[in-house]
Protein backbone atom coordinates (compact mmCIF):
# COMPACT_ATOMS: atom_id res chain seq x y z
CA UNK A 1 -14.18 -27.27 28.45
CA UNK A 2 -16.75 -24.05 27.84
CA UNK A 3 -16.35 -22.52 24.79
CA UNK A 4 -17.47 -19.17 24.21
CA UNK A 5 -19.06 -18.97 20.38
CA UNK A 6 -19.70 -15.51 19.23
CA UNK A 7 -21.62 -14.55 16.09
CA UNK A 8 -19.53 -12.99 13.68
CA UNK A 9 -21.20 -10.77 11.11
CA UNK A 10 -19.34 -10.92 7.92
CA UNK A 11 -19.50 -9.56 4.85
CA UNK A 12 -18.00 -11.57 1.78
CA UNK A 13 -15.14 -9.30 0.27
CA UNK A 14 -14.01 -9.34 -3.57
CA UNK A 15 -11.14 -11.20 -4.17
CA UNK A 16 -7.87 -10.75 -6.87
CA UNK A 17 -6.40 -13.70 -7.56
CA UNK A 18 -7.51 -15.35 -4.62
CA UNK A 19 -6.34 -13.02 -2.32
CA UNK A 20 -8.52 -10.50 -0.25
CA UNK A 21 -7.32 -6.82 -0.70
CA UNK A 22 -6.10 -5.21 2.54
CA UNK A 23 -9.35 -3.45 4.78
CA UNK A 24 -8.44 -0.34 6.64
CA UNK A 25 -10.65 0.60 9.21
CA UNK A 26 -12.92 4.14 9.01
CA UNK A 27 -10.39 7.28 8.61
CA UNK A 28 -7.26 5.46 8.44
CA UNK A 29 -5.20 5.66 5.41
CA UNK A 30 -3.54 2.28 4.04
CA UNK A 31 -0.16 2.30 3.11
CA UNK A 32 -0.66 2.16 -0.24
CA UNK A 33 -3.18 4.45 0.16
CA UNK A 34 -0.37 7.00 1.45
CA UNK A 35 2.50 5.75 -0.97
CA UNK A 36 -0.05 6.81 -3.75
CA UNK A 37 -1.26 10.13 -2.60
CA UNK A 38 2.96 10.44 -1.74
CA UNK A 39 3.58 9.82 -5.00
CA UNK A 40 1.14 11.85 -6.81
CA UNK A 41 1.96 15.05 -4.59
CA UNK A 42 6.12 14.33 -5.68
CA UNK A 43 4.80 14.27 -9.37
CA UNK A 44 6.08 10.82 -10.40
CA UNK A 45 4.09 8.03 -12.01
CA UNK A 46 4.16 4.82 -10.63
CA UNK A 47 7.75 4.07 -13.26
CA UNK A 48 9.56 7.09 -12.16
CA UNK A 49 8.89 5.84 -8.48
CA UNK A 50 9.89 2.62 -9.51
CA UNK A 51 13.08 3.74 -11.07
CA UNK A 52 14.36 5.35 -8.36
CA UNK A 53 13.44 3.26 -5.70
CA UNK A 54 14.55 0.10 -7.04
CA UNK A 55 11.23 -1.38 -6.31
CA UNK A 56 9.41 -3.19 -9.37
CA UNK A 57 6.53 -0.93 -10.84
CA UNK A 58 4.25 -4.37 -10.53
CA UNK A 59 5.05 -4.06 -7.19
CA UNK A 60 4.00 -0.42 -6.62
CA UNK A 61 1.08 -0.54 -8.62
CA UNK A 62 0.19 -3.64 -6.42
CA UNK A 63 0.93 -1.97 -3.02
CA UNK A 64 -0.99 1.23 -3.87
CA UNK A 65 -4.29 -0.84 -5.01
CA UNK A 66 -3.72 -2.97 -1.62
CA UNK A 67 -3.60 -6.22 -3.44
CA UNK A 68 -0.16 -7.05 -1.26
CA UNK A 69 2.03 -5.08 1.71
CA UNK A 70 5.33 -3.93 0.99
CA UNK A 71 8.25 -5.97 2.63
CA UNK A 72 10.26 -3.65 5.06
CA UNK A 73 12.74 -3.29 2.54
CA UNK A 74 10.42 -2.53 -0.45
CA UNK A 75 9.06 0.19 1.88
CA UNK A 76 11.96 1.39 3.06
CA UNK A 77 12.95 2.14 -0.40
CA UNK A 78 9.97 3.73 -1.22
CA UNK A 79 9.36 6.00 1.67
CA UNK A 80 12.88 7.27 1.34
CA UNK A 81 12.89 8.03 -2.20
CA UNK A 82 9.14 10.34 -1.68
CA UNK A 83 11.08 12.10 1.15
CA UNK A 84 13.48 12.91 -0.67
CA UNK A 85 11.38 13.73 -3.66
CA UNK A 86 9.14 16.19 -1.50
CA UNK A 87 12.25 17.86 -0.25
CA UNK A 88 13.71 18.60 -3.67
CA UNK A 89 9.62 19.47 -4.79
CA UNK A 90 9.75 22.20 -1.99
């Protein structure tokens, strides 16, 4: 069998609580990147988001540092309640 090795060059990345934060590539925006700058723009903190999204503020605060991803649900929440939030903002 011919295996093809290629050299990887890798740097070592911090880790929280054993668990490497999510990398987004050059220009792209994470999604917790965009749920924070979302949020800030609606003019809630991270407990008013919370509140009315039903998601856990431990969870928000964890998504927008990219420590975890939302689950579908937890972002489905989220992104609904900053749309609607930017619509009543307007």
């Amino acid at each position: 069998m011919n295996k093809l090795h290629l050299p990887i060059k890798s740097k070592p990345i911090k880790t929280v609580f054993g668990k490497a934060p999510v990398m987004s590539l050059p220009g792209k925006t994470t999604i917790g990147e965009f749920i924070a700058q979302s949020r800030e723009k609606s003019g809630l903190s991270q407990r008013e988001l919370a509140r009315l999204s039903g998601v856990p503020a431990r969870t928000i605060a964890n998504v927008e540092r990219d420590y975890r991803k939302p689950s579908i649900e937890a972002a489905a929440n989220l992104f609904d309640t900053l749309a609607n939030s930017a619509v009543s903002a307007n």
